[in-house]
N, C-alpha and C. Protein backbone atom coordinates (compact mmCIF):
# COMPACT_ATOMS: atom_id res chain seq x y z
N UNK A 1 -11.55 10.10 -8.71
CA UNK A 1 -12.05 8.79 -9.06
C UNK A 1 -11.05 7.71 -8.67
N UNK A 2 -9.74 7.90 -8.81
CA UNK A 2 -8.40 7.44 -8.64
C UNK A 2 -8.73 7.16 -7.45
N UNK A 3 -8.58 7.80 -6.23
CA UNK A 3 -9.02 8.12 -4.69
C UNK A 3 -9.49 7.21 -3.90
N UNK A 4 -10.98 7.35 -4.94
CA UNK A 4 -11.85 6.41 -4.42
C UNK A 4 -11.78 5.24 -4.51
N UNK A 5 -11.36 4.72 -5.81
CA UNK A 5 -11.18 3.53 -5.97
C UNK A 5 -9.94 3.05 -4.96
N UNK A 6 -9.05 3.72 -4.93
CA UNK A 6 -8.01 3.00 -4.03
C UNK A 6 -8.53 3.09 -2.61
N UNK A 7 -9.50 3.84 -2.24
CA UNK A 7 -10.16 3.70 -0.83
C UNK A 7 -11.10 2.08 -1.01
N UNK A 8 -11.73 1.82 -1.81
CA UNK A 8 -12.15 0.27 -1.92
C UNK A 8 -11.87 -0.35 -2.01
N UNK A 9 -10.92 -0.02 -2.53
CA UNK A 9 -9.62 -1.78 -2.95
C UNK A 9 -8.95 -1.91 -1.30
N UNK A 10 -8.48 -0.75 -0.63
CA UNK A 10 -7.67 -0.84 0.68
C UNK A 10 -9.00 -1.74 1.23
N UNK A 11 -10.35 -1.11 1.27
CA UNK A 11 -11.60 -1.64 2.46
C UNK A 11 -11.25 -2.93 1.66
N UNK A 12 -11.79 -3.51 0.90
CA UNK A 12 -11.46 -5.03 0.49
C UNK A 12 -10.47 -5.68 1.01
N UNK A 13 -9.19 -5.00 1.17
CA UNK A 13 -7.62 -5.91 1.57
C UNK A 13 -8.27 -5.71 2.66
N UNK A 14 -8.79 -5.05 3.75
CA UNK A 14 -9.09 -5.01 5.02
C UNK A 14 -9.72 -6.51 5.75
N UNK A 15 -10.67 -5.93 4.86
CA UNK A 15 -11.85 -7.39 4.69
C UNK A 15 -11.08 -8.74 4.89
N UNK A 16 -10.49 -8.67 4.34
CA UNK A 16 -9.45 -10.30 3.44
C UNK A 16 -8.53 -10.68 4.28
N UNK A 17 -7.74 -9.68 4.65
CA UNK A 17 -6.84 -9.35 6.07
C UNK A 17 -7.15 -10.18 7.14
N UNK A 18 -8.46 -9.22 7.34
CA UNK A 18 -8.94 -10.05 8.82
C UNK A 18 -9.47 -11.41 8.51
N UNK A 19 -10.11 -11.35 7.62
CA UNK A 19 -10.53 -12.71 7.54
C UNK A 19 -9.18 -14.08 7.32
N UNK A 20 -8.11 -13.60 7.09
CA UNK A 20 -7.12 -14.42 6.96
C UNK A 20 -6.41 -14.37 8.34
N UNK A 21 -6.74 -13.48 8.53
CA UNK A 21 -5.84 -13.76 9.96
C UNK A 21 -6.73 -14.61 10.95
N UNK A 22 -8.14 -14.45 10.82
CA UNK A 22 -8.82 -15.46 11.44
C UNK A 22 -8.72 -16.86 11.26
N UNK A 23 -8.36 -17.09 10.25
CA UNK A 23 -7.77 -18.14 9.52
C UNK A 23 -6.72 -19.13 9.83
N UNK A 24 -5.72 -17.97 10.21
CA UNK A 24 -4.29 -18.09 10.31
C UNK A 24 -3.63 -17.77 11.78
N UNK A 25 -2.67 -18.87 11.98
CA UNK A 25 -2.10 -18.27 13.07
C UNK A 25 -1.35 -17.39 13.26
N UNK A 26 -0.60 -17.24 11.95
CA UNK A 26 0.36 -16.17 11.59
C UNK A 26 0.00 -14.99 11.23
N UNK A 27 -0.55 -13.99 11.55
CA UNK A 27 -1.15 -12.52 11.04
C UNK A 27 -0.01 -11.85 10.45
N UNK A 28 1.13 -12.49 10.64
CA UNK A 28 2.33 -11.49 9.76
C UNK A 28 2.06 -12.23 7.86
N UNK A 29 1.62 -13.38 7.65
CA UNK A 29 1.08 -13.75 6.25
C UNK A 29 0.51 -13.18 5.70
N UNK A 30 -1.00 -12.93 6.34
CA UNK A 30 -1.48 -12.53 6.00
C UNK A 30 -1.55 -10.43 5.90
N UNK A 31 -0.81 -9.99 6.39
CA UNK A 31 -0.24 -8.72 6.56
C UNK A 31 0.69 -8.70 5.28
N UNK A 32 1.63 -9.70 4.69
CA UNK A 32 2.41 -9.95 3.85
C UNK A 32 1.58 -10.29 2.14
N UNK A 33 0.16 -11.10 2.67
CA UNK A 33 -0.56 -11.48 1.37
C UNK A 33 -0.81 -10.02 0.72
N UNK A 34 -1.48 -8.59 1.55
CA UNK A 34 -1.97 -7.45 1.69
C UNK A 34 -0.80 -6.89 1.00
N UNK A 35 0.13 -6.33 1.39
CA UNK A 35 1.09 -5.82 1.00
C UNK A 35 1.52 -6.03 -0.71
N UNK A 36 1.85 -7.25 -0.96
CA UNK A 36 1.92 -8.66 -1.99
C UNK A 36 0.39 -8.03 -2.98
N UNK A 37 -0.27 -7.61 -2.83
CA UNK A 37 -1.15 -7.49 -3.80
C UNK A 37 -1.48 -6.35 -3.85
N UNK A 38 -1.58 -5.03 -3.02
CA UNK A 38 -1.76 -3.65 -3.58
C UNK A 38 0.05 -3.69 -4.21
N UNK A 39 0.93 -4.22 -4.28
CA UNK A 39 2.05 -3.86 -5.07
C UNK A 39 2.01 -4.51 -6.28
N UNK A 40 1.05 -5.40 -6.21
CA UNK A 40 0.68 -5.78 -7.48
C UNK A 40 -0.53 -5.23 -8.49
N UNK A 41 -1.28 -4.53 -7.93
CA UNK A 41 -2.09 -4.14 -8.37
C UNK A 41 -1.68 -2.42 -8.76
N UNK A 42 -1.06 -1.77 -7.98
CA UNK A 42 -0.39 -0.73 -7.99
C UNK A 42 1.21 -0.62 -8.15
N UNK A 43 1.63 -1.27 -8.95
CA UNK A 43 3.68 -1.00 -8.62
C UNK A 43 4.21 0.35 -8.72
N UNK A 44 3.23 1.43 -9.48
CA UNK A 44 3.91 2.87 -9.38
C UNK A 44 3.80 3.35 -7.98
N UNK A 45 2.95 2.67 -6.86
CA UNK A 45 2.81 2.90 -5.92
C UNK A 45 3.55 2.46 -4.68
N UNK A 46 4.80 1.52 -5.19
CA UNK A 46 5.12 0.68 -4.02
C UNK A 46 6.53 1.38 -3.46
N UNK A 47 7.11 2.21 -4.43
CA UNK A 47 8.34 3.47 -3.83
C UNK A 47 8.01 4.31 -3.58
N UNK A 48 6.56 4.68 -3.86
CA UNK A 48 6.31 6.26 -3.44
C UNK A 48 5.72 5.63 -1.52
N UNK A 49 5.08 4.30 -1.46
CA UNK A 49 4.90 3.60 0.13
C UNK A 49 6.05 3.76 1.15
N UNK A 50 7.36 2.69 0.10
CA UNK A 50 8.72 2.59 1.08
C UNK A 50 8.76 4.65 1.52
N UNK A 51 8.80 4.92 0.49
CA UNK A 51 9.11 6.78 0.72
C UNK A 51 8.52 7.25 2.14
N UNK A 52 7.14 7.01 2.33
CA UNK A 52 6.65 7.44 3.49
C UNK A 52 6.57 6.69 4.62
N UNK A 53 6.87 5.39 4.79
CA UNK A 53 7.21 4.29 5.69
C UNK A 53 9.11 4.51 5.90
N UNK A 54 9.65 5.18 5.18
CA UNK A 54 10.90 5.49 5.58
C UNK A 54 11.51 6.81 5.73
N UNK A 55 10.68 7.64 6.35
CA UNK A 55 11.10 8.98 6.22
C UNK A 55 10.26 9.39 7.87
N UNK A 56 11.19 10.36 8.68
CA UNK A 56 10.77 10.73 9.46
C UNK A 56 10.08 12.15 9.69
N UNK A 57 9.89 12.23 10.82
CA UNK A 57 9.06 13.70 10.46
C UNK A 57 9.73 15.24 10.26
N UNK A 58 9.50 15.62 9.35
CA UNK A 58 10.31 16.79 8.63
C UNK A 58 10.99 16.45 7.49
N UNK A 59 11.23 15.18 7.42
CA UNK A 59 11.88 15.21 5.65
C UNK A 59 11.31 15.15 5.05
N UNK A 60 12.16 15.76 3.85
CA UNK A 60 10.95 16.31 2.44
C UNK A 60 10.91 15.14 1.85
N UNK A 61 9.35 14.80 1.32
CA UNK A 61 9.39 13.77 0.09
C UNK A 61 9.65 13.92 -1.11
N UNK A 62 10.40 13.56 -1.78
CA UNK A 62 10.65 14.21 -3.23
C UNK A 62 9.04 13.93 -3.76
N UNK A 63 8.38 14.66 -4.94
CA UNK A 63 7.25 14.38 -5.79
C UNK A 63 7.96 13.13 -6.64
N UNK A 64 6.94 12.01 -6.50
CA UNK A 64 7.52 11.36 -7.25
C UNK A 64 6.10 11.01 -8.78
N UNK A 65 5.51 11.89 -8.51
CA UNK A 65 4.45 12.47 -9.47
C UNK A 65 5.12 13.35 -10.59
N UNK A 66 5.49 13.78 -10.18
CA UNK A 66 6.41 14.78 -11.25
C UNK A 66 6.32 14.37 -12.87
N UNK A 67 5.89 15.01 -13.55
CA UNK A 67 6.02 14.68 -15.22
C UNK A 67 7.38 14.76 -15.39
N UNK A 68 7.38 13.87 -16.54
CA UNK A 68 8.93 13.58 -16.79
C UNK A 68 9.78 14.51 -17.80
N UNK A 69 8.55 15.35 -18.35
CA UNK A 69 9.56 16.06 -19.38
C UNK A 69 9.87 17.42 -18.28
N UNK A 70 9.71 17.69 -17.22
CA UNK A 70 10.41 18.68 -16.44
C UNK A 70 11.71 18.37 -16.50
């Protein structure tokens, strides 16, 4: 359910995206508005992002799911 919903919310920023960049001359703003609001809408989500935007191929991701009383 989780899933899905974050698959609609991304199609929405999509939506909004382009339409701002049509907007805009700057598409890095609006690339920045996008960013700026799934980290707002999601913040448990915005280190587990940097994690896979900064890791190359073969390094392990730590779980950052992990329950805490492990």
């Amino acid at each position: 359910m989780i899933e899905n919903a974050t698959r609609q919310i991304d199609r929405l920023i999509t939506v909004a995206t382009d339409t701002c960049s049509v907007f805009s001359d700057d598409t890095t703003t609006a690339h920045k508005q996008k960013e700026g609001l799934v980290s707002d809408l999601f913040p448990e989500l915005k280190n587990s992002q940097n994690n896979v935007q900064n890791t190359e191929k073969g390094d392990i991701i730590p779980n950052v799911n992990k329950n805490k009383e492990e």
